[in-house]
C-alpha atoms as a PDB file:
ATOM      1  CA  UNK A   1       0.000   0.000   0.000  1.00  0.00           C
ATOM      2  CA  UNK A   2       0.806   3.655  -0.530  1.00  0.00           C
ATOM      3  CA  UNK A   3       0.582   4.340   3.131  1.00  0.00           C
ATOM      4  CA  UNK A   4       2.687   1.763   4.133  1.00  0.00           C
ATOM      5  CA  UNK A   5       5.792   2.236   2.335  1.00  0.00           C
ATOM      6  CA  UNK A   6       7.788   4.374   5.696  1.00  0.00           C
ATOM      7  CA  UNK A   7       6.573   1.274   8.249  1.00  0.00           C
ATOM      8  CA  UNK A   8       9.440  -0.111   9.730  1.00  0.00           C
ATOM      9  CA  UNK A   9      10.563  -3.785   9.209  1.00  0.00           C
ATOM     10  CA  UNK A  10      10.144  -5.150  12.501  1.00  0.00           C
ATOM     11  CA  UNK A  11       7.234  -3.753  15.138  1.00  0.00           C
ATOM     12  CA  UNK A  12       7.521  -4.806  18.893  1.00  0.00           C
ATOM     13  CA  UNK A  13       4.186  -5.017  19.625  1.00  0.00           C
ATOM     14  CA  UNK A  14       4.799  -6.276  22.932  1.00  0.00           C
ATOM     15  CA  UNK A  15       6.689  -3.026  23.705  1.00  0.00           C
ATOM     16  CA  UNK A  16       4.149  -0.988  21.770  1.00  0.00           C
ATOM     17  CA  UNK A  17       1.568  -2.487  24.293  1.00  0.00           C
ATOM     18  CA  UNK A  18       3.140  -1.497  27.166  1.00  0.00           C
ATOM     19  CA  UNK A  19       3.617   1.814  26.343  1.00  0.00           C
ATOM     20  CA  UNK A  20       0.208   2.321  25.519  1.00  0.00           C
ATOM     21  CA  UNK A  21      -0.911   0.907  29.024  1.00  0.00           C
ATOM     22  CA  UNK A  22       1.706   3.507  30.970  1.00  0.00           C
ATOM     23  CA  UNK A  23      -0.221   6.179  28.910  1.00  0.00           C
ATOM     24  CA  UNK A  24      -3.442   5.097  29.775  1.00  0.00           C
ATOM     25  CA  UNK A  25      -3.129   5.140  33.238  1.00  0.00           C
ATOM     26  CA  UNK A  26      -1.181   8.041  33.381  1.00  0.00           C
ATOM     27  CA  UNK A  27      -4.200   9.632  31.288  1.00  0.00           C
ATOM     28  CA  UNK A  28      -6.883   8.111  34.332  1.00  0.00           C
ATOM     29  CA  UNK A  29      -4.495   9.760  36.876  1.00  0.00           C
ATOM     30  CA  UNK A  30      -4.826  13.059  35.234  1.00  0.00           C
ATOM     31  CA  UNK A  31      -8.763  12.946  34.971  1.00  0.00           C
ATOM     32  CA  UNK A  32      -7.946  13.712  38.782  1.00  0.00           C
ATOM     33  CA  UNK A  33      -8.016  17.653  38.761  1.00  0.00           C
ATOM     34  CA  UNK A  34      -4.966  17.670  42.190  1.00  0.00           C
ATOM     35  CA  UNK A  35      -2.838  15.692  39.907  1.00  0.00           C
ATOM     36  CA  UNK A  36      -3.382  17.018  36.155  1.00  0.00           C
ATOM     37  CA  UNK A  37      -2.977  20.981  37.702  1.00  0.00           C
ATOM     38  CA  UNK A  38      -0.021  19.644  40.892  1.00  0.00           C
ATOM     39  CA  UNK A  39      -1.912  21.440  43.721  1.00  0.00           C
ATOM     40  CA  UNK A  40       0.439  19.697  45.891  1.00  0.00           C
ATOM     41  CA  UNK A  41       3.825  21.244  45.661  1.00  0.00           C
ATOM     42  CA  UNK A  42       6.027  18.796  48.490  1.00  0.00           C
ATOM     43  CA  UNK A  43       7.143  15.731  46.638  1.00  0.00           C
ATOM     44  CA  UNK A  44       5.789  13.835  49.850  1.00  0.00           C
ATOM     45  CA  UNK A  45       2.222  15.245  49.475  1.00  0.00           C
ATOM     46  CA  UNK A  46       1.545  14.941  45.443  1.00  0.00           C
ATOM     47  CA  UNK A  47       2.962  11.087  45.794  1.00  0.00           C
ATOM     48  CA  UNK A  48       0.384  10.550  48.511  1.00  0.00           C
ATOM     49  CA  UNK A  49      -2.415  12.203  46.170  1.00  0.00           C
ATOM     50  CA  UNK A  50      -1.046  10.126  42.886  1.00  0.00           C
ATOM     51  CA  UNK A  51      -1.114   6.990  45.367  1.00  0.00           C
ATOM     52  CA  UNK A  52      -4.680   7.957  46.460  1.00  0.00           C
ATOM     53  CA  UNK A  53      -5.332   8.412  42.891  1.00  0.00           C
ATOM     54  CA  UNK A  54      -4.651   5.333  41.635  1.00  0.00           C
ATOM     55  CA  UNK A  55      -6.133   3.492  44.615  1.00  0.00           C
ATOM     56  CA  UNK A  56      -9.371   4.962  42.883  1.00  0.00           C
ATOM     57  CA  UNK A  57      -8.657   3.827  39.284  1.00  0.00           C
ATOM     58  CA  UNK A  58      -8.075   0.586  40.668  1.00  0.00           C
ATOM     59  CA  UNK A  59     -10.722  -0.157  42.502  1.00  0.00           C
ATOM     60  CA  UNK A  60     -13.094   0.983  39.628  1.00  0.00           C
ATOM     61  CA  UNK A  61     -11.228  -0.961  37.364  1.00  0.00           C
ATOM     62  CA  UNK A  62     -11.781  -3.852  39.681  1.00  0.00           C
ATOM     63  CA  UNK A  63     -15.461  -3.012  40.648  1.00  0.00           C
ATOM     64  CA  UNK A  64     -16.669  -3.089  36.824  1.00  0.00           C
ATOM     65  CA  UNK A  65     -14.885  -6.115  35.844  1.00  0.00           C
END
């Protein structure tokens, strides 16, 4: 195909995959307004809100299944 002709030769999809998963999660974490705008300034208090954060994602991840 036209389209095709700049795809590389060999795709790690498994590595593709990943990535995609990091950026959807980081992507849930930032539908949380404290963590997409860093209220918290102090390393100590944004790690508790992230944590917090995705304690939330997971349990609604976990709830729906």
């Amino acid at each position: 195909k036209v389209n095709e002709k700049d795809k590389p030769g060999f795709f790690a999809k498994a590595l593709y995959r990943g990535r995609a998963r990091i950026e959807q999660t980081v992507g849930k974490l930032k539908r949380f307004k404290r963590v997409a705008l860093r209220c918290e300034k102090a390393k100590r208090n944004f790690t508790a809100i992230v944590a917090l954060a995705a304690a939330f994602v997971l349990v609604k991840s976990v709830h729906t299944a």
